[in-house]
PDB file of N, CA and C in Angstrom:
ATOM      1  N   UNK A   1     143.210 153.004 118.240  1.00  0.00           N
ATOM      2  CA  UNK A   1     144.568 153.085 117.763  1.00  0.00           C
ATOM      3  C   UNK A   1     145.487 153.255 118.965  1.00  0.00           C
ATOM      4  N   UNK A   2     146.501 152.649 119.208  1.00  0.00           N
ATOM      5  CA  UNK A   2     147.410 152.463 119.617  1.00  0.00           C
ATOM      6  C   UNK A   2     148.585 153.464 120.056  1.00  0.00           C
ATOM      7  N   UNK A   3     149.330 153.704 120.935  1.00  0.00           N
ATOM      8  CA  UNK A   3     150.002 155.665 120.990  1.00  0.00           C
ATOM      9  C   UNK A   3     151.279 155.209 119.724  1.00  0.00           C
ATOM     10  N   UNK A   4     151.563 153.695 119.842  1.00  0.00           N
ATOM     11  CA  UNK A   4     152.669 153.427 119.179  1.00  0.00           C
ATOM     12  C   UNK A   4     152.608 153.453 117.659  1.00  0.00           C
ATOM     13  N   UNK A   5     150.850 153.395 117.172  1.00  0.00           N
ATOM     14  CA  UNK A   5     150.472 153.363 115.943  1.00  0.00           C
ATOM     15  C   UNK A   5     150.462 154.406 115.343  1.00  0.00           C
ATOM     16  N   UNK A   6     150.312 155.553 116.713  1.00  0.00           N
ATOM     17  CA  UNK A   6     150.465 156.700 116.210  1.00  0.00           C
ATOM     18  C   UNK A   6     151.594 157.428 115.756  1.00  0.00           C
ATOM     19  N   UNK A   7     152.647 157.449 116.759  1.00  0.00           N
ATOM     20  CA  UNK A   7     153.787 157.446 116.278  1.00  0.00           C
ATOM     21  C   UNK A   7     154.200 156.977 114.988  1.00  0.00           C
ATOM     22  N   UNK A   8     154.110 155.558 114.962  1.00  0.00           N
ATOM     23  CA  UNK A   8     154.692 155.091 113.868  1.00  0.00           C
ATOM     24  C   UNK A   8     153.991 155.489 112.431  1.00  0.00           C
ATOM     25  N   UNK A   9     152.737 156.190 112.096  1.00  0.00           N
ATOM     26  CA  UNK A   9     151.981 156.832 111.385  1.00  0.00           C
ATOM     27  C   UNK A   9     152.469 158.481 111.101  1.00  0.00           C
ATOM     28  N   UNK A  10     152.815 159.067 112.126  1.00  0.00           N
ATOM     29  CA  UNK A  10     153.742 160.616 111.758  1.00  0.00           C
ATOM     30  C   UNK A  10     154.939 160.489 112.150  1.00  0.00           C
ATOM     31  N   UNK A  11     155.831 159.403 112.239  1.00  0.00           N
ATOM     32  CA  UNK A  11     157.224 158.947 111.472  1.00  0.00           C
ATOM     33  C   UNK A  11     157.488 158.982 109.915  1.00  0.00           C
ATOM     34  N   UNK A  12     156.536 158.280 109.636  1.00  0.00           N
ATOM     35  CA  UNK A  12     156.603 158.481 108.210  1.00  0.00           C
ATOM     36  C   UNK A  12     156.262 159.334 107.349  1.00  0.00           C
ATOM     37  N   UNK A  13     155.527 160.596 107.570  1.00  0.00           N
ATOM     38  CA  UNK A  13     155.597 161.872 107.215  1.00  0.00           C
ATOM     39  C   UNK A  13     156.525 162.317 106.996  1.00  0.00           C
ATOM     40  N   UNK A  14     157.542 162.883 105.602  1.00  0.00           N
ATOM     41  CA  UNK A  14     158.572 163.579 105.949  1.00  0.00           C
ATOM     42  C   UNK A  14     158.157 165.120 106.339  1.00  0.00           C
ATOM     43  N   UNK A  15     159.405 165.872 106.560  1.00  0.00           N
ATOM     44  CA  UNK A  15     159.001 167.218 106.900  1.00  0.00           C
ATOM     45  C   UNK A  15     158.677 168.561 106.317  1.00  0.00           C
ATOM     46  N   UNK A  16     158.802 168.343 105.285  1.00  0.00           N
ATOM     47  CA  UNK A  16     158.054 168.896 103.685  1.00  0.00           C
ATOM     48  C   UNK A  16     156.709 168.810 104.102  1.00  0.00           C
ATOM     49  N   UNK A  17     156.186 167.036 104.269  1.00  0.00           N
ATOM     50  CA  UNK A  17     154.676 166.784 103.239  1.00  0.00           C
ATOM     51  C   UNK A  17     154.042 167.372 104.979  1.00  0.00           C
ATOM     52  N   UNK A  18     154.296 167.194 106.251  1.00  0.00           N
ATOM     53  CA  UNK A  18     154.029 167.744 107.222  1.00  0.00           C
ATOM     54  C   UNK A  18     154.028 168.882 107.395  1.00  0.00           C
ATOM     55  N   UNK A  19     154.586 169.826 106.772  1.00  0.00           N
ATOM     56  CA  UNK A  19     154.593 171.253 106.505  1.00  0.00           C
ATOM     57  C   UNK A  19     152.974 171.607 105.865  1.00  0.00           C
ATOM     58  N   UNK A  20     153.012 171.084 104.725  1.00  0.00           N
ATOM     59  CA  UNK A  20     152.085 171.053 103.635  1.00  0.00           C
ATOM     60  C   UNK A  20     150.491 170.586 104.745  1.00  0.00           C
ATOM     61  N   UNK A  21     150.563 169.532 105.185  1.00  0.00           N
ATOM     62  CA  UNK A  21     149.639 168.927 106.229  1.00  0.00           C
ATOM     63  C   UNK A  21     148.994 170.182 107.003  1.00  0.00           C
ATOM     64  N   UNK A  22     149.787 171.424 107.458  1.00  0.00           N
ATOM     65  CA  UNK A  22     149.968 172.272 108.745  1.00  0.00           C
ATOM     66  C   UNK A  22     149.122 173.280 108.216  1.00  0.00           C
ATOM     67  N   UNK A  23     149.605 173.184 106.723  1.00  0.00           N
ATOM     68  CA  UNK A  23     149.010 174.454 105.809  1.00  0.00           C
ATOM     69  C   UNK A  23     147.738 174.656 105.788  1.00  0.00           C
ATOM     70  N   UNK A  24     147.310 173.214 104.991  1.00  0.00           N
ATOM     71  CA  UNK A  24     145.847 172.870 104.948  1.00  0.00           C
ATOM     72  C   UNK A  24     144.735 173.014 105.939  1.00  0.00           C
ATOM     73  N   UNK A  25     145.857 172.432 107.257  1.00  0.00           N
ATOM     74  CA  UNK A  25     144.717 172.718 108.296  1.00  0.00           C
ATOM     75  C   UNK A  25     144.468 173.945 108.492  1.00  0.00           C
ATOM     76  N   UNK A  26     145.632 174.572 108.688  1.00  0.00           N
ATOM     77  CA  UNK A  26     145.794 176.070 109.127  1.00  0.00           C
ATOM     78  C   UNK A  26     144.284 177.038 107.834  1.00  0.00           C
ATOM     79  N   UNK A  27     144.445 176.575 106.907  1.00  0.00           N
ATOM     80  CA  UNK A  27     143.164 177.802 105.854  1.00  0.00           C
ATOM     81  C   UNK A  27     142.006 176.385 106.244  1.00  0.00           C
ATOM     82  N   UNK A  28     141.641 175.366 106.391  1.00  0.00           N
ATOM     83  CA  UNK A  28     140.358 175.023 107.020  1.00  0.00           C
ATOM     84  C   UNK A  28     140.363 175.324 108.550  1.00  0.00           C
ATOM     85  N   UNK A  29     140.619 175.508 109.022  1.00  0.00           N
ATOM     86  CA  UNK A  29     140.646 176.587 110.158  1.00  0.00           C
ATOM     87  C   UNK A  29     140.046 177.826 110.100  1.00  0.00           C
ATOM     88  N   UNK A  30     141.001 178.330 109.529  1.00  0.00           N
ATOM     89  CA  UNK A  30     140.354 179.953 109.178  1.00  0.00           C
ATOM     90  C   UNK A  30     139.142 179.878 108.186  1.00  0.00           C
ATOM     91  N   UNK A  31     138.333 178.831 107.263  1.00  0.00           N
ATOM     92  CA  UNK A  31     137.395 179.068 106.585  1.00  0.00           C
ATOM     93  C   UNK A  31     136.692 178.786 107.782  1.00  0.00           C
ATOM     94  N   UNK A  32     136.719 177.991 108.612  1.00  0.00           N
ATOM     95  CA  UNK A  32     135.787 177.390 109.934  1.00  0.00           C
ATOM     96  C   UNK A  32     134.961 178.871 110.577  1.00  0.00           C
ATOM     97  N   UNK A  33     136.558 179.445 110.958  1.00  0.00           N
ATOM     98  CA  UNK A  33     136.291 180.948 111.695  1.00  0.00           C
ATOM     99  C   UNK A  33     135.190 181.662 110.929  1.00  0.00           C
ATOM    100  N   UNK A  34     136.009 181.729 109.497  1.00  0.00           N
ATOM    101  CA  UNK A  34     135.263 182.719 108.722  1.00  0.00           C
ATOM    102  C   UNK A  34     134.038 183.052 108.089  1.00  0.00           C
ATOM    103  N   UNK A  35     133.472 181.187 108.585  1.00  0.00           N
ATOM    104  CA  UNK A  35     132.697 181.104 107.670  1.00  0.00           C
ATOM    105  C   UNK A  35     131.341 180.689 109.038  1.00  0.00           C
ATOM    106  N   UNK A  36     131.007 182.230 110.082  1.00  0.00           N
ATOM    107  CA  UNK A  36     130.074 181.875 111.001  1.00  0.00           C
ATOM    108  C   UNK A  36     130.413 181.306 112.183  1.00  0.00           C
ATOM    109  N   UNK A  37     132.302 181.031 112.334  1.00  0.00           N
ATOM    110  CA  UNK A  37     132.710 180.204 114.001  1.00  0.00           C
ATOM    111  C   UNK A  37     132.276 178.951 113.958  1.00  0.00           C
ATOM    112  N   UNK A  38     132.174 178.434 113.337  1.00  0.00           N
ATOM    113  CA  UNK A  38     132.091 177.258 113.429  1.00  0.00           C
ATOM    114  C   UNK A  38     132.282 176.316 114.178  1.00  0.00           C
ATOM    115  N   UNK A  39     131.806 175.346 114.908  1.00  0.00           N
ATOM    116  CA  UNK A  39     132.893 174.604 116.010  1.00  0.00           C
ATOM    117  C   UNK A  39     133.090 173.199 114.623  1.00  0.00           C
ATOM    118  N   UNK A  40     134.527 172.697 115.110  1.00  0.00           N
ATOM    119  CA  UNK A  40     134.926 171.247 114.853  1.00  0.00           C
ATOM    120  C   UNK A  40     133.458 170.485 114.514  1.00  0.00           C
ATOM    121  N   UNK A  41     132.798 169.816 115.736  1.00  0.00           N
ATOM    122  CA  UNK A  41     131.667 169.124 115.530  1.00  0.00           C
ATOM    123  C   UNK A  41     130.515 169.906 114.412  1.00  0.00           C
ATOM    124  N   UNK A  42     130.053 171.162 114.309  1.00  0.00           N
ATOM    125  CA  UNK A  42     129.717 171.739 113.270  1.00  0.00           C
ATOM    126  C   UNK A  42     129.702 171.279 112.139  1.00  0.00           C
ATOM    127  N   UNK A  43     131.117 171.725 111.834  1.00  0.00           N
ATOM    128  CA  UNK A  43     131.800 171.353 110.074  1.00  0.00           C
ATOM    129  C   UNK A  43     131.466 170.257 109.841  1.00  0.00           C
ATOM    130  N   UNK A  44     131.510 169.054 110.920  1.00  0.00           N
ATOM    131  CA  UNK A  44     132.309 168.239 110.525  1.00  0.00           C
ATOM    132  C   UNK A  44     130.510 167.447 110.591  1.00  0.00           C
ATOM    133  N   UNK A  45     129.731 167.839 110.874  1.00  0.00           N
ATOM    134  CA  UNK A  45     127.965 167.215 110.926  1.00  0.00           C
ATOM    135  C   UNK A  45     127.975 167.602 109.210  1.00  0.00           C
ATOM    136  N   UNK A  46     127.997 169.126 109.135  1.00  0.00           N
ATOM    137  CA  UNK A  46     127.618 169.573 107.883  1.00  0.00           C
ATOM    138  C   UNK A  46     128.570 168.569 106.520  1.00  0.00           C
ATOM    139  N   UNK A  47     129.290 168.655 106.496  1.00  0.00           N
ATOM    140  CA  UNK A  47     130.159 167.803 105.618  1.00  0.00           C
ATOM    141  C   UNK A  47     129.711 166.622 105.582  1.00  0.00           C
ATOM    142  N   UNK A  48     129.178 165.869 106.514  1.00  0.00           N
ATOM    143  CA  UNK A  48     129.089 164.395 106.306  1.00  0.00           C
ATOM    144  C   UNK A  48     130.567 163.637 107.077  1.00  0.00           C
ATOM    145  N   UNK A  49     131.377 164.591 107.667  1.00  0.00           N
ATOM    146  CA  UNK A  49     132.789 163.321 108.371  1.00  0.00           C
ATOM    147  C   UNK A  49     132.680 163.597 109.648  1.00  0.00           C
ATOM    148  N   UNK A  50     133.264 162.369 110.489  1.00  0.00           N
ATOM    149  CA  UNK A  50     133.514 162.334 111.915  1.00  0.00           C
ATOM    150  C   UNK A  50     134.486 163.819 111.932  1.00  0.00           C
ATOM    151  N   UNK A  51     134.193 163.884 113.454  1.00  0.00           N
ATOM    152  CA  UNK A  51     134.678 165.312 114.041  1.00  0.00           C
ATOM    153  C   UNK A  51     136.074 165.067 114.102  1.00  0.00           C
ATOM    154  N   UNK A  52     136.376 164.055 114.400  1.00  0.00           N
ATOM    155  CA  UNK A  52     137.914 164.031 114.039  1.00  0.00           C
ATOM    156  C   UNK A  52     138.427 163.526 113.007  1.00  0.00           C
ATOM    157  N   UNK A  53     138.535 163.591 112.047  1.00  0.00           N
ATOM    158  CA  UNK A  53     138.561 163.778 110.819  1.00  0.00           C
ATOM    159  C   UNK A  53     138.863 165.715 110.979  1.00  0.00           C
ATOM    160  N   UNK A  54     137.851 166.314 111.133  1.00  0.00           N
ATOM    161  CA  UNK A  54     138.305 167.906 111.028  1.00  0.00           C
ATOM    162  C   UNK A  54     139.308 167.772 112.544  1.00  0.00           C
ATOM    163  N   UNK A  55     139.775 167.395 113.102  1.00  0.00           N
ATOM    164  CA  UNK A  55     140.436 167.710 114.152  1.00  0.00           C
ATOM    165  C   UNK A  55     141.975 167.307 114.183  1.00  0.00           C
ATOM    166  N   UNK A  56     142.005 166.241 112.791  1.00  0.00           N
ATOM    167  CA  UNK A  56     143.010 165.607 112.329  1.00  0.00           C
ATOM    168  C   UNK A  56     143.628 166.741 111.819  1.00  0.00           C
ATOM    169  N   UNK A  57     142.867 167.066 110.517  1.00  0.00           N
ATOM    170  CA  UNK A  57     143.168 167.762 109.256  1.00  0.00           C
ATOM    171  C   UNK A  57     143.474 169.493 110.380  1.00  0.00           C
ATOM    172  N   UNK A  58     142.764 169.996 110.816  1.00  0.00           N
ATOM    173  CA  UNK A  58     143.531 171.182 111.180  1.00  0.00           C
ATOM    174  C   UNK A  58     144.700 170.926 112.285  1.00  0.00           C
ATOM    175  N   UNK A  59     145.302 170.303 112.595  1.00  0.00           N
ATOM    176  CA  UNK A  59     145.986 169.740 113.490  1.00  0.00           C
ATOM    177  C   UNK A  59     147.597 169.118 112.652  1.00  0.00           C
ATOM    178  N   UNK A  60     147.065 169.074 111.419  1.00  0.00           N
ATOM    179  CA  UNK A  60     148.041 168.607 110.219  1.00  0.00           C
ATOM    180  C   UNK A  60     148.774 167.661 110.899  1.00  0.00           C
ATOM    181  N   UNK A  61     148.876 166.875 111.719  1.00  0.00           N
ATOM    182  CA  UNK A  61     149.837 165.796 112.470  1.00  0.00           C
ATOM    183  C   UNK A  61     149.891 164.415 111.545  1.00  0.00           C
ATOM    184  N   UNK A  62     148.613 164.285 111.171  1.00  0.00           N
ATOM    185  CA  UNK A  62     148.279 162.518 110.594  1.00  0.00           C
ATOM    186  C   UNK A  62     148.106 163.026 108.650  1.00  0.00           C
ATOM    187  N   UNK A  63     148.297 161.721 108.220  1.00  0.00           N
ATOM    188  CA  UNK A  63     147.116 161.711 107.259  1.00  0.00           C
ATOM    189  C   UNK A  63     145.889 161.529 106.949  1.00  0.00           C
ATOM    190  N   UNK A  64     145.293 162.263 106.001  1.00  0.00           N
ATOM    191  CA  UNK A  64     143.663 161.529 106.242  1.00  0.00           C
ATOM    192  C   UNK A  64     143.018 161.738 104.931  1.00  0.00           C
ATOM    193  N   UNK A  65     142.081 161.272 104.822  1.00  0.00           N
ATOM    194  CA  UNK A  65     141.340 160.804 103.608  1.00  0.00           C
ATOM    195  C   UNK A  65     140.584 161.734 102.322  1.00  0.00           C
ATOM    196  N   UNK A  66     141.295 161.842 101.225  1.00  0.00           N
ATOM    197  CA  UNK A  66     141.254 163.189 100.239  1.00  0.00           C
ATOM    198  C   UNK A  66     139.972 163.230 100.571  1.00  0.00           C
ATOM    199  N   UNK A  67     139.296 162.109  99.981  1.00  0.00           N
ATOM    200  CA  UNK A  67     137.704 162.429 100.001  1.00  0.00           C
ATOM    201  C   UNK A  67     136.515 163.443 101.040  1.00  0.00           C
ATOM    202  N   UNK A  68     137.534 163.246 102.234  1.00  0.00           N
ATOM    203  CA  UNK A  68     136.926 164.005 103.259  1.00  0.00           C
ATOM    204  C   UNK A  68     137.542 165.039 103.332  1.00  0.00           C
ATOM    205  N   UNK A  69     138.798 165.623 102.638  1.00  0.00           N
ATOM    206  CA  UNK A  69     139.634 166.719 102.487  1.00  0.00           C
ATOM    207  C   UNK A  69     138.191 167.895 101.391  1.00  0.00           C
ATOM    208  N   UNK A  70     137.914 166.878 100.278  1.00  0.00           N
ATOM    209  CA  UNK A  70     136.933 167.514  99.301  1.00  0.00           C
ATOM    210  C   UNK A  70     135.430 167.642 100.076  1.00  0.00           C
ATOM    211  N   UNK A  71     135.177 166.970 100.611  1.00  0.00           N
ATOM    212  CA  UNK A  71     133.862 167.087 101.431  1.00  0.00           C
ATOM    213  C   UNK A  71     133.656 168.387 101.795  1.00  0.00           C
ATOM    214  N   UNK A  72     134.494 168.591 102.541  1.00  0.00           N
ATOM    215  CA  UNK A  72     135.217 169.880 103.498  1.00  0.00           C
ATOM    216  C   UNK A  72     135.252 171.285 102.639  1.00  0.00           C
ATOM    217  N   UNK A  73     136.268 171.044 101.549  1.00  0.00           N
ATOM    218  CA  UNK A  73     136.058 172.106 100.919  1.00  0.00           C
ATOM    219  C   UNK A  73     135.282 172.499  99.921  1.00  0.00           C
ATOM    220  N   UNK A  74     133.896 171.522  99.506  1.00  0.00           N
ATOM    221  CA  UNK A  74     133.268 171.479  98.835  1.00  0.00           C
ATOM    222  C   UNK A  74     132.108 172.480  99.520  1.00  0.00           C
ATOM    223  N   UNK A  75     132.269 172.454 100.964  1.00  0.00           N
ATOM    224  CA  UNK A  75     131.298 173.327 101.760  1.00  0.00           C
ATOM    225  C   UNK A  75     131.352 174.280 102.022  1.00  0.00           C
ATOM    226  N   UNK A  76     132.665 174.620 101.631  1.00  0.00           N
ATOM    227  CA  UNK A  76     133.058 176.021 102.129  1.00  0.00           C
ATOM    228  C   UNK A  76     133.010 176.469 100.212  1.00  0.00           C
ATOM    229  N   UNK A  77     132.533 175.656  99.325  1.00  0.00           N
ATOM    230  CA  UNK A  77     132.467 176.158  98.037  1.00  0.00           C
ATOM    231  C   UNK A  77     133.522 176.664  97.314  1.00  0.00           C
ATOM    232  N   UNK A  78     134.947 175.571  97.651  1.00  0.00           N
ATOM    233  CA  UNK A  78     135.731 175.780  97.013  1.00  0.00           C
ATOM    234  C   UNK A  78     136.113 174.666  95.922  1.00  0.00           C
ATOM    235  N   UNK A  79     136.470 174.060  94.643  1.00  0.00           N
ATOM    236  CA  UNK A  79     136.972 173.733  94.382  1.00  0.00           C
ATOM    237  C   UNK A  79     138.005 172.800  95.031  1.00  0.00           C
ATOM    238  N   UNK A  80     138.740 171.428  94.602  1.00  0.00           N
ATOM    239  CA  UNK A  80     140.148 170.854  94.949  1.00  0.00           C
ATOM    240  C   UNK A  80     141.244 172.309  94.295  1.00  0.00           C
ATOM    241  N   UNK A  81     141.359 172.295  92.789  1.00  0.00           N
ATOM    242  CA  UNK A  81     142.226 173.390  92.574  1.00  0.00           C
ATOM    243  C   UNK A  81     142.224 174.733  92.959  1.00  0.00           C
ATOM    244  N   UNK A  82     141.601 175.097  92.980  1.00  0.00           N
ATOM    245  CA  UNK A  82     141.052 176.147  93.643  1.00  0.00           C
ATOM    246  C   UNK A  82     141.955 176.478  94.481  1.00  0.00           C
ATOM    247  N   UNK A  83     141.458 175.444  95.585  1.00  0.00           N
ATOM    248  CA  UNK A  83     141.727 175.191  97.335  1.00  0.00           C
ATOM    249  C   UNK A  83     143.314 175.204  97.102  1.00  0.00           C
ATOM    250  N   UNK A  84     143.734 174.107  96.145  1.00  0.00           N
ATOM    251  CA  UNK A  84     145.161 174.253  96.667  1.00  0.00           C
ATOM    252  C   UNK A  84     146.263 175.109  95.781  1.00  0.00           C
ATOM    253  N   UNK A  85     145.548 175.974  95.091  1.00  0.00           N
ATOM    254  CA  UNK A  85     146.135 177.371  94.815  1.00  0.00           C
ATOM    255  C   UNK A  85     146.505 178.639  95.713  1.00  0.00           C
ATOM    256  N   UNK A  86     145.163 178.469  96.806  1.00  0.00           N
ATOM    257  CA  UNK A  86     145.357 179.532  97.933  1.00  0.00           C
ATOM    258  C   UNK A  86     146.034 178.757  98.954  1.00  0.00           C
ATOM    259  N   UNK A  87     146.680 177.734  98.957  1.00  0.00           N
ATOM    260  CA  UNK A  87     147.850 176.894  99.741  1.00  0.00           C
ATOM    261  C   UNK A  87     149.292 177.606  99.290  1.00  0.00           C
ATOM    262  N   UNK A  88     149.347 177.754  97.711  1.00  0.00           N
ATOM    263  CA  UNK A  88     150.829 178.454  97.629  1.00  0.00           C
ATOM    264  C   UNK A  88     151.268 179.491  97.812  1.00  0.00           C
TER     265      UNK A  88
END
């Protein structure tokens, strides 16, 4: 990918849904910590997704792919609703 692709990919984020992005990463983060220190490459073997994919998502900058959003928190044994109850 391209630096310009990148850009032009968190341009279109408004600053709400980028907020929201920051959140998510920010509590898979802290389940990472919490759950044994985890490193990035860790999670991200155990889950089944590339390491960046988790490097995206706590980083909240891009979008990225629900499915690997649920992967994620399926390991840490949460629920989708669940998960984004302890977001509000």
């Amino acid at each position: 990918m391209k630096k310009n692709d990148i850009i032009s990919s968190q341009s279109s984020i408004s600053g709400k849904q980028l907020v929201e992005l920051e959140k998510i990463g920010l509590v898979i983060r802290e389940l990472r910590f919490n759950f044994g220190l985890l490193t990035q490459k860790e999670l991200a073997d155990r889950c089944g997704v590339h390491f960046n994919t988790i490097h995206t998502i706590e980083h909240g900058r891009r979008n990225y792919n629900l499915l690997s959003l649920i992967k994620i928190i399926c390991y840490f044994e949460y629920d989708l609703p669940t998960f984004m109850r302890e977001l509000m």
